[in-house]
C-alpha atoms as a PDB file:
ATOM      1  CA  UNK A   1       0.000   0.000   0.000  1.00  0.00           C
ATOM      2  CA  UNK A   2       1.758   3.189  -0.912  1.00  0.00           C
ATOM      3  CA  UNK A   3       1.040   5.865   1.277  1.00  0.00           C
ATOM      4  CA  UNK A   4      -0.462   8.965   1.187  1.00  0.00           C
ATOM      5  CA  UNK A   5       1.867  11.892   0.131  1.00  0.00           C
ATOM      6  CA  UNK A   6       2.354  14.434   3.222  1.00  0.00           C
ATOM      7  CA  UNK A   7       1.471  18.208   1.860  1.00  0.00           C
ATOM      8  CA  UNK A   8       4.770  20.274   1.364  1.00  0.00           C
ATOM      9  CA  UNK A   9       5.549  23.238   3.394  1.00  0.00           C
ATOM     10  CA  UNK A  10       5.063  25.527   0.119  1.00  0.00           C
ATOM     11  CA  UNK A  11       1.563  24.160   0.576  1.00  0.00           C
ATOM     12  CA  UNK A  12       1.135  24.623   3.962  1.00  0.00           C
ATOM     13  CA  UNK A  13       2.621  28.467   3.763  1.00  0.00           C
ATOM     14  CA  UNK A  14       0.293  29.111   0.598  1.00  0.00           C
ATOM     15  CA  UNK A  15      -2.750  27.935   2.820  1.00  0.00           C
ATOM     16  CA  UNK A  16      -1.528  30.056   5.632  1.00  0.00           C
ATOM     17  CA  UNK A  17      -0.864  33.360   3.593  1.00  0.00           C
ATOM     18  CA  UNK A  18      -4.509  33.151   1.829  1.00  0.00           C
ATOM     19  CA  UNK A  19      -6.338  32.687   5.001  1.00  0.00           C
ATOM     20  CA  UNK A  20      -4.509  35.421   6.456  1.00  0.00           C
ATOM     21  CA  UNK A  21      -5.486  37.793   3.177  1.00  0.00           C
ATOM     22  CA  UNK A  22      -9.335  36.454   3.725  1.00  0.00           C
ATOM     23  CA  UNK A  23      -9.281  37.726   7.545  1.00  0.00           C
ATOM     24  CA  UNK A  24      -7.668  41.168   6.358  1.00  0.00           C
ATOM     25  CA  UNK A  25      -9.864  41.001   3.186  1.00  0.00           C
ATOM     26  CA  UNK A  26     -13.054  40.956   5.236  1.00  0.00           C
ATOM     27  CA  UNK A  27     -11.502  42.792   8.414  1.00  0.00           C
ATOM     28  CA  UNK A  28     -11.170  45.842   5.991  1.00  0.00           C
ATOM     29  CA  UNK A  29     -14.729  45.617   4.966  1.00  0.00           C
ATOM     30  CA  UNK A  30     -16.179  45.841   8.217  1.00  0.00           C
ATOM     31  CA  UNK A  31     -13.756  48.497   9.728  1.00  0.00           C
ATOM     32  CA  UNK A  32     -14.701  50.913   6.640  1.00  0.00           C
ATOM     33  CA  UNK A  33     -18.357  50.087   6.970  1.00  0.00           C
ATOM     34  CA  UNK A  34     -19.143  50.055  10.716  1.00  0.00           C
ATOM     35  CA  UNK A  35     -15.991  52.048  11.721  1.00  0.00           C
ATOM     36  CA  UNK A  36     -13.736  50.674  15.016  1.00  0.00           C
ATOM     37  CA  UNK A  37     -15.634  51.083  17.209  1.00  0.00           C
ATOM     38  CA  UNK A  38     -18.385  49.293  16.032  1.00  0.00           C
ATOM     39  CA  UNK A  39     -16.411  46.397  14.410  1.00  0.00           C
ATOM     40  CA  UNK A  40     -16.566  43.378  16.078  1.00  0.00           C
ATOM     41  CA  UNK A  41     -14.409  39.817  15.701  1.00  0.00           C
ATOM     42  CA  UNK A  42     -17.601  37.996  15.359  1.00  0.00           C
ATOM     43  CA  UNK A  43     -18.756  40.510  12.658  1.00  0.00           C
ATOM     44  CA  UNK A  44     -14.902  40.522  11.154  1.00  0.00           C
ATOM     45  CA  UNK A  45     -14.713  36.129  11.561  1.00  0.00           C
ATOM     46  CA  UNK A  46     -18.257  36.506   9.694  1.00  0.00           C
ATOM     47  CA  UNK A  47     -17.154  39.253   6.736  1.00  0.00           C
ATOM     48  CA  UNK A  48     -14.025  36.875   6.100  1.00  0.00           C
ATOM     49  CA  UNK A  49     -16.155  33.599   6.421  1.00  0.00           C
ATOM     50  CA  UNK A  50     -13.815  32.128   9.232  1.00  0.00           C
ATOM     51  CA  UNK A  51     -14.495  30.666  12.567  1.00  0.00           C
ATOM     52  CA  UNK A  52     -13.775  33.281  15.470  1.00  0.00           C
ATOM     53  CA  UNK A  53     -11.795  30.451  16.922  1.00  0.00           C
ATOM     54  CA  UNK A  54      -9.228  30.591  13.824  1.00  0.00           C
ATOM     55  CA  UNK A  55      -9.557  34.297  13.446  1.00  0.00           C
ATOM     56  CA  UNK A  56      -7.928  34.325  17.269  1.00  0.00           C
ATOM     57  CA  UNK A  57      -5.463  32.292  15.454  1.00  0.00           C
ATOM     58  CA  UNK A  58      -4.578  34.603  13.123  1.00  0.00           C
ATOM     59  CA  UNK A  59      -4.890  37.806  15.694  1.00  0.00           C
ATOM     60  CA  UNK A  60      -5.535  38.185  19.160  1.00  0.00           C
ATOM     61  CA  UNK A  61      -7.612  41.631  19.072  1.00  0.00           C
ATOM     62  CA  UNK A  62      -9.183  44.219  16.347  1.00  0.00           C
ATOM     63  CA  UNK A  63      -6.016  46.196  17.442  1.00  0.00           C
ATOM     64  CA  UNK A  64      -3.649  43.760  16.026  1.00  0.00           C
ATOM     65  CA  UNK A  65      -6.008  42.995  13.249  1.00  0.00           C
ATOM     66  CA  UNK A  66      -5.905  47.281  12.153  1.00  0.00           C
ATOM     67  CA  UNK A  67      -2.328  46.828  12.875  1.00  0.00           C
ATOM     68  CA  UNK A  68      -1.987  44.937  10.346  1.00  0.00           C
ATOM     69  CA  UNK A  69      -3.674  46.305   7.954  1.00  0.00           C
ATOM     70  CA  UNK A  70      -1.537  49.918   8.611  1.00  0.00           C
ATOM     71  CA  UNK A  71       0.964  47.422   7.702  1.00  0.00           C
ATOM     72  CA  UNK A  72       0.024  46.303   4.756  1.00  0.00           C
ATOM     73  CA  UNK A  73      -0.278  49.985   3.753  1.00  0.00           C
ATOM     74  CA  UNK A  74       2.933  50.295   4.207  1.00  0.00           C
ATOM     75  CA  UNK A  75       4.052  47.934   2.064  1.00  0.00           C
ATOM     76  CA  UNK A  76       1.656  48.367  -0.577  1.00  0.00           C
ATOM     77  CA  UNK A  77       3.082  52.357  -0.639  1.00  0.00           C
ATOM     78  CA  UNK A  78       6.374  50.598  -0.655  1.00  0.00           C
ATOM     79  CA  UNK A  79       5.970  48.955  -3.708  1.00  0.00           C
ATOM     80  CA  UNK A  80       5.742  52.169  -5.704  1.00  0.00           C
ATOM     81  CA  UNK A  81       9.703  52.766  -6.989  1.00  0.00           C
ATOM     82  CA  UNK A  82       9.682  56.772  -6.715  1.00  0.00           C
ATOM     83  CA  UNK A  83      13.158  57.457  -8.412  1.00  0.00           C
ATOM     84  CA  UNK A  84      15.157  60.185  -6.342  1.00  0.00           C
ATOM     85  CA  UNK A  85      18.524  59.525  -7.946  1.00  0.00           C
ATOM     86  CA  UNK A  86      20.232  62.698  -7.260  1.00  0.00           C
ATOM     87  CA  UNK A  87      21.812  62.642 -10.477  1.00  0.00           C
ATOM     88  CA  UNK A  88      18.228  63.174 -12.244  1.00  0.00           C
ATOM     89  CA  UNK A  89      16.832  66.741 -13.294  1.00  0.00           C
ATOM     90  CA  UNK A  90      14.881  68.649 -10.992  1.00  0.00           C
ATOM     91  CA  UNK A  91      12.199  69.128 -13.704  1.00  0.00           C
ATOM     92  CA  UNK A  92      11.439  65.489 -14.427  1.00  0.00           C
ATOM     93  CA  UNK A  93      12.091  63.956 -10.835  1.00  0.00           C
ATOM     94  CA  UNK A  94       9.239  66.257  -9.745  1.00  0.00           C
ATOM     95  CA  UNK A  95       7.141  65.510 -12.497  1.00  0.00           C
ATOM     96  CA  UNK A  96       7.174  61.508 -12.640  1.00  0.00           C
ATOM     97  CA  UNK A  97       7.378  61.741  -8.827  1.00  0.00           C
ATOM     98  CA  UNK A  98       4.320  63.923  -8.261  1.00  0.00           C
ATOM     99  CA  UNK A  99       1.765  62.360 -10.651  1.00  0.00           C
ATOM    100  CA  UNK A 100       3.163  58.703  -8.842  1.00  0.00           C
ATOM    101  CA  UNK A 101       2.639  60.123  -5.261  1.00  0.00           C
ATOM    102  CA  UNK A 102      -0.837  61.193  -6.139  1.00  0.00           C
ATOM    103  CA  UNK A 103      -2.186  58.292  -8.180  1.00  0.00           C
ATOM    104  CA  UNK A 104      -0.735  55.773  -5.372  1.00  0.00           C
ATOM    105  CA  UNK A 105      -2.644  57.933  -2.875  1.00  0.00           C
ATOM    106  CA  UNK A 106      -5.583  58.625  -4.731  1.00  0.00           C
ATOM    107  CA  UNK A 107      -5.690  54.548  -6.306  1.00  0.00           C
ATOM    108  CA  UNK A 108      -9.347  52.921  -6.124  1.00  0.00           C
ATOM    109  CA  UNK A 109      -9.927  51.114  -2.546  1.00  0.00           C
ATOM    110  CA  UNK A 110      -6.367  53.068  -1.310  1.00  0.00           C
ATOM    111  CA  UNK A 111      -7.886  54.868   1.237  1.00  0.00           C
ATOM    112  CA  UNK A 112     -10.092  52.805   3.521  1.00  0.00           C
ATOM    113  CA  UNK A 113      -6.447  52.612   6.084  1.00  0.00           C
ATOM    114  CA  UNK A 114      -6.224  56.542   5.653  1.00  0.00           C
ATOM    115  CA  UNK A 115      -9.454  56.950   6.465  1.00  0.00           C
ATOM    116  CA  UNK A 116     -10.272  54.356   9.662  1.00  0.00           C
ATOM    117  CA  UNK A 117      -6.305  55.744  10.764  1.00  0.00           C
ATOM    118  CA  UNK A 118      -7.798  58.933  11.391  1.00  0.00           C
ATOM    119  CA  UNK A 119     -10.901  57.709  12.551  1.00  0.00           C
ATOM    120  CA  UNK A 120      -9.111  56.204  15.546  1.00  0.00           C
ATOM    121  CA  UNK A 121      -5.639  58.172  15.420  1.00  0.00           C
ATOM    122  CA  UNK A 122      -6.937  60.279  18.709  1.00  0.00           C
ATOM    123  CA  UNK A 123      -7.997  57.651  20.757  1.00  0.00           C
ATOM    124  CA  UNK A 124      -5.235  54.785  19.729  1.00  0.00           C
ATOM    125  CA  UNK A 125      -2.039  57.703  19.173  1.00  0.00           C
ATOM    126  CA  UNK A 126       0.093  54.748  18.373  1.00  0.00           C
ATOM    127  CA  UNK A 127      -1.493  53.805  15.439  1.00  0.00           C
ATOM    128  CA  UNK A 128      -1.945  56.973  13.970  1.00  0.00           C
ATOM    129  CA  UNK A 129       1.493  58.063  14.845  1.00  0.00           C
ATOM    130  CA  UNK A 130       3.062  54.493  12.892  1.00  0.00           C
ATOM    131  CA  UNK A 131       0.918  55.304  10.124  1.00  0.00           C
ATOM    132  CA  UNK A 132       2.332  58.598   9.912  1.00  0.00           C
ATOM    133  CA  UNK A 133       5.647  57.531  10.305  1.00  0.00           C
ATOM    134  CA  UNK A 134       5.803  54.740   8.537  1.00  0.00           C
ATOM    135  CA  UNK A 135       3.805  55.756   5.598  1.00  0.00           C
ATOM    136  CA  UNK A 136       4.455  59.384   5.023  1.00  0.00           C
ATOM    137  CA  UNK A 137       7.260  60.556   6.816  1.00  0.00           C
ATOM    138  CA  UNK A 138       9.180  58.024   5.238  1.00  0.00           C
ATOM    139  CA  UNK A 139       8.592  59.459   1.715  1.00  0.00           C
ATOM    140  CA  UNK A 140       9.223  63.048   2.834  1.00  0.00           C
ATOM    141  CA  UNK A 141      12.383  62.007   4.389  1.00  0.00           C
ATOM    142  CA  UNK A 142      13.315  60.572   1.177  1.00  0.00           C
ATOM    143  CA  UNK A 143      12.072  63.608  -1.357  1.00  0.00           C
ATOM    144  CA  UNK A 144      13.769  65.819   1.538  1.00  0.00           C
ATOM    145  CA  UNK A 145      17.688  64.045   0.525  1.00  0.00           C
ATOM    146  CA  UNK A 146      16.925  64.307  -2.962  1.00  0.00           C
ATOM    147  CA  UNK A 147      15.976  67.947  -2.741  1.00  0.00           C
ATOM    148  CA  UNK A 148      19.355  68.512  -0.881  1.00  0.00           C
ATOM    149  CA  UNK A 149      21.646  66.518  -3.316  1.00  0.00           C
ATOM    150  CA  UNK A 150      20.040  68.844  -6.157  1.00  0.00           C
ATOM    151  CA  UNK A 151      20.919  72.132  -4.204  1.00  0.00           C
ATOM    152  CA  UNK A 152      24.130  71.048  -3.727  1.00  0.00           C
ATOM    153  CA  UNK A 153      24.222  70.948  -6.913  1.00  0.00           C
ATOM    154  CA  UNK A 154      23.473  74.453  -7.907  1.00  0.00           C
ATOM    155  CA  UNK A 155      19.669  73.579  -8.933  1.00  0.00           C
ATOM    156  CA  UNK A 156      17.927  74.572  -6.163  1.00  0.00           C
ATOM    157  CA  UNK A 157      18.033  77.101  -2.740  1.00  0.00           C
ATOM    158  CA  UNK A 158      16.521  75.582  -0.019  1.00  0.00           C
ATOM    159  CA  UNK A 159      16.866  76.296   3.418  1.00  0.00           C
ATOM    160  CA  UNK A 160      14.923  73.704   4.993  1.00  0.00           C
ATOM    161  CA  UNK A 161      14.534  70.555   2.807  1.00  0.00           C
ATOM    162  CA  UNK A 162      11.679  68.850   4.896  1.00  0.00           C
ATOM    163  CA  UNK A 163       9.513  71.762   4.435  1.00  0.00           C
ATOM    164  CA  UNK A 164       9.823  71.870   0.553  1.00  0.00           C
ATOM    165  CA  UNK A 165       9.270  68.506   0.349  1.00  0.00           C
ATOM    166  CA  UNK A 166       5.917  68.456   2.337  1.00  0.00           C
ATOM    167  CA  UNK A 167       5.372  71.819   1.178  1.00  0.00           C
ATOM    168  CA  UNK A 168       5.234  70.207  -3.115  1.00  0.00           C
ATOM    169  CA  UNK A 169       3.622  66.765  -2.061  1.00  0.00           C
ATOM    170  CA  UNK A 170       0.645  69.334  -0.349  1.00  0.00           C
ATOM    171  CA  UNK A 171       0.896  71.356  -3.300  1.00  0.00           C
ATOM    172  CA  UNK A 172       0.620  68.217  -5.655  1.00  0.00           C
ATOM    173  CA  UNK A 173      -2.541  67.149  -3.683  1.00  0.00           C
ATOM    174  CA  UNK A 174      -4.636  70.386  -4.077  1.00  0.00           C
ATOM    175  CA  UNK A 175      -8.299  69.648  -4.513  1.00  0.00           C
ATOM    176  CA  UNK A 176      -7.651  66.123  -5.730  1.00  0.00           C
ATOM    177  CA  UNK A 177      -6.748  64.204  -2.273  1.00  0.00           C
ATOM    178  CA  UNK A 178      -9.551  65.438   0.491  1.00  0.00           C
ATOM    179  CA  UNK A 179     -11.954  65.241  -2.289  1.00  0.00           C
ATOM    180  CA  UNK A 180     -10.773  61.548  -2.700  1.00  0.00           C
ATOM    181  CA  UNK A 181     -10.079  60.543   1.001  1.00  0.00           C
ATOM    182  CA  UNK A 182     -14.200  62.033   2.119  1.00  0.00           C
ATOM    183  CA  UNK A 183     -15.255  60.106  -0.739  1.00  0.00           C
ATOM    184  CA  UNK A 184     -16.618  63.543  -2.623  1.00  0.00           C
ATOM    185  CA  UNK A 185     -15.116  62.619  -6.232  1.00  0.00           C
ATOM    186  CA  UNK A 186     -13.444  59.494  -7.552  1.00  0.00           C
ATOM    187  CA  UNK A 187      -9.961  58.997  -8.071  1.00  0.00           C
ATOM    188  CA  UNK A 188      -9.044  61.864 -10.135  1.00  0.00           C
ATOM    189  CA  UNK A 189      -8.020  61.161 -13.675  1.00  0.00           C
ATOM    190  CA  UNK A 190      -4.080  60.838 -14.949  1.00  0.00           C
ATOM    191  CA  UNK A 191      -4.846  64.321 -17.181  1.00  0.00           C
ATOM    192  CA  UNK A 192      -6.440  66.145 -13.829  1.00  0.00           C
ATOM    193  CA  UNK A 193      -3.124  64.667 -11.765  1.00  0.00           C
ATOM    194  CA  UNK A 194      -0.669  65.801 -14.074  1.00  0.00           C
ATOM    195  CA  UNK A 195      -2.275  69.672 -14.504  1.00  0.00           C
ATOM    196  CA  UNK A 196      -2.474  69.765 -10.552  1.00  0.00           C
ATOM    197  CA  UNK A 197       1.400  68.244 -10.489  1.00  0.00           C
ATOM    198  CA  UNK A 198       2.327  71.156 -13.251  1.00  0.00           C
ATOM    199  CA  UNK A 199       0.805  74.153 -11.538  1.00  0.00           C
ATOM    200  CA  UNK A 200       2.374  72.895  -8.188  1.00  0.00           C
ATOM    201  CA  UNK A 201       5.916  72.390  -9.956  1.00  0.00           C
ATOM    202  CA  UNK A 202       5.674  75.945 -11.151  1.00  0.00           C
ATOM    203  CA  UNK A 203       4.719  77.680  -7.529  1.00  0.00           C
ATOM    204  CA  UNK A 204       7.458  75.119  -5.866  1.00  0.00           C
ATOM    205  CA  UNK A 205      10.020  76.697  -8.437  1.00  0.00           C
ATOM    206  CA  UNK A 206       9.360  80.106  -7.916  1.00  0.00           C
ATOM    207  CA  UNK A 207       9.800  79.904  -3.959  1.00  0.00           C
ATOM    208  CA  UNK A 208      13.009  77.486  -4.805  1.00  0.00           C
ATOM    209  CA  UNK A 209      14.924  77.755  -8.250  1.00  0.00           C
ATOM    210  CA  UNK A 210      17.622  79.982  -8.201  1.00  0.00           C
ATOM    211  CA  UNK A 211      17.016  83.522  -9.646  1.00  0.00           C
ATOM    212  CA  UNK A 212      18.209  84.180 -12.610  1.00  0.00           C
ATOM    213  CA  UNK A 213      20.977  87.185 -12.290  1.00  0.00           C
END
């Protein structure tokens, strides 16, 4: 009798990885449609058709559940290449990298962790400040050394390279994000992006490029 072939451990990790998607699958479902507060694990095991028993498996509260998901934010941002060589032009770094920012904030379903985040950022500061941190300071911190390599360089006169770099991902936002993240409009088209991303390149270059003598 030839027995029964065990199941690899690629198998078993596959199995484990796709439940764990399911519970953050449905977790994110009920935190965006009954808030925090009124999620529940029952209603969570329920949305992501799981026993509570194995969604305790998977996470011991809602905090580590939302945890999670801030996480997965993270990485998802993380994905997105922005290119801040500091041997590329001013003019098309801030182009390419403004229309990318946007679009990656602005992408269908992106903002359900944005918005539960600040739903709960008061009560639960920890989460809301690793969001923050994690998320968008990260990026800023990374726009902020490119900023200073190219002012180095000649291209640019900055004085504080934090604040220009928050100051042209706000600018690159304008009437596109808070219209997106309060669910007012859709996510705004490449063409409406790109003429936000031009008008804030031009305002950002004014306040930064060197004046012509």
């Amino acid at each position: 009798m030839v027995a029964a072939p065990r199941t690899s451990l690629h198998a078993i990790v596959e199995e484990e990885s796709s439940k764990r998607r399911q519970i953050l699958d449905g977790a994110r479902k009920v935190f965006m449609e009954l808030g925090f507060d009124g999620a529940s694990m029952g209603e969570i095991a329920r949305a992501a058709a799981v026993s509570k028993g194995t969604l305790y498996v998977y996470f011991p509260d809602k905090a580590g559940l939302f945890a999670a998901i801030v996480e997965e934010e993270k990485l998802e941002q993380g994905k997105v290449a922005f290119n801040f060589d500091p041997t590329r032009d001013v003019d098309t770094t801030l182009s390419e990298f403004g229309r990318a920012y946007v679009a990656l904030l602005c992408r269908p379903g992106g903002g359900s962790a944005m918005r539960t985040v600040m739903a709960i950022a008061e009560r639960m500061p920890e989460l809301g400040s690793q969001f923050y941190t994690n998320v968008i300071f990260h990026t800023v911190n990374r726009f902020a050394a490119y900023l200073e390599a190219r002012a180095a360089l000649g291209d640019l006169v900055i004085d504080d390279y934090q604040l220009a770099a928050s100051q042209f991902m706000q600018m690159c936002q304008a009437t596109l994000f808070q219209a997106f993240i309060f669910q007012a409009s859709p996510s705004p088209s490449p063409e409406r992006i790109a003429t936000v991303v031009d008008s804030a390149m031009r305002v950002f270059f004014v306040a930064y490029r060197p004046k012509a003598k």
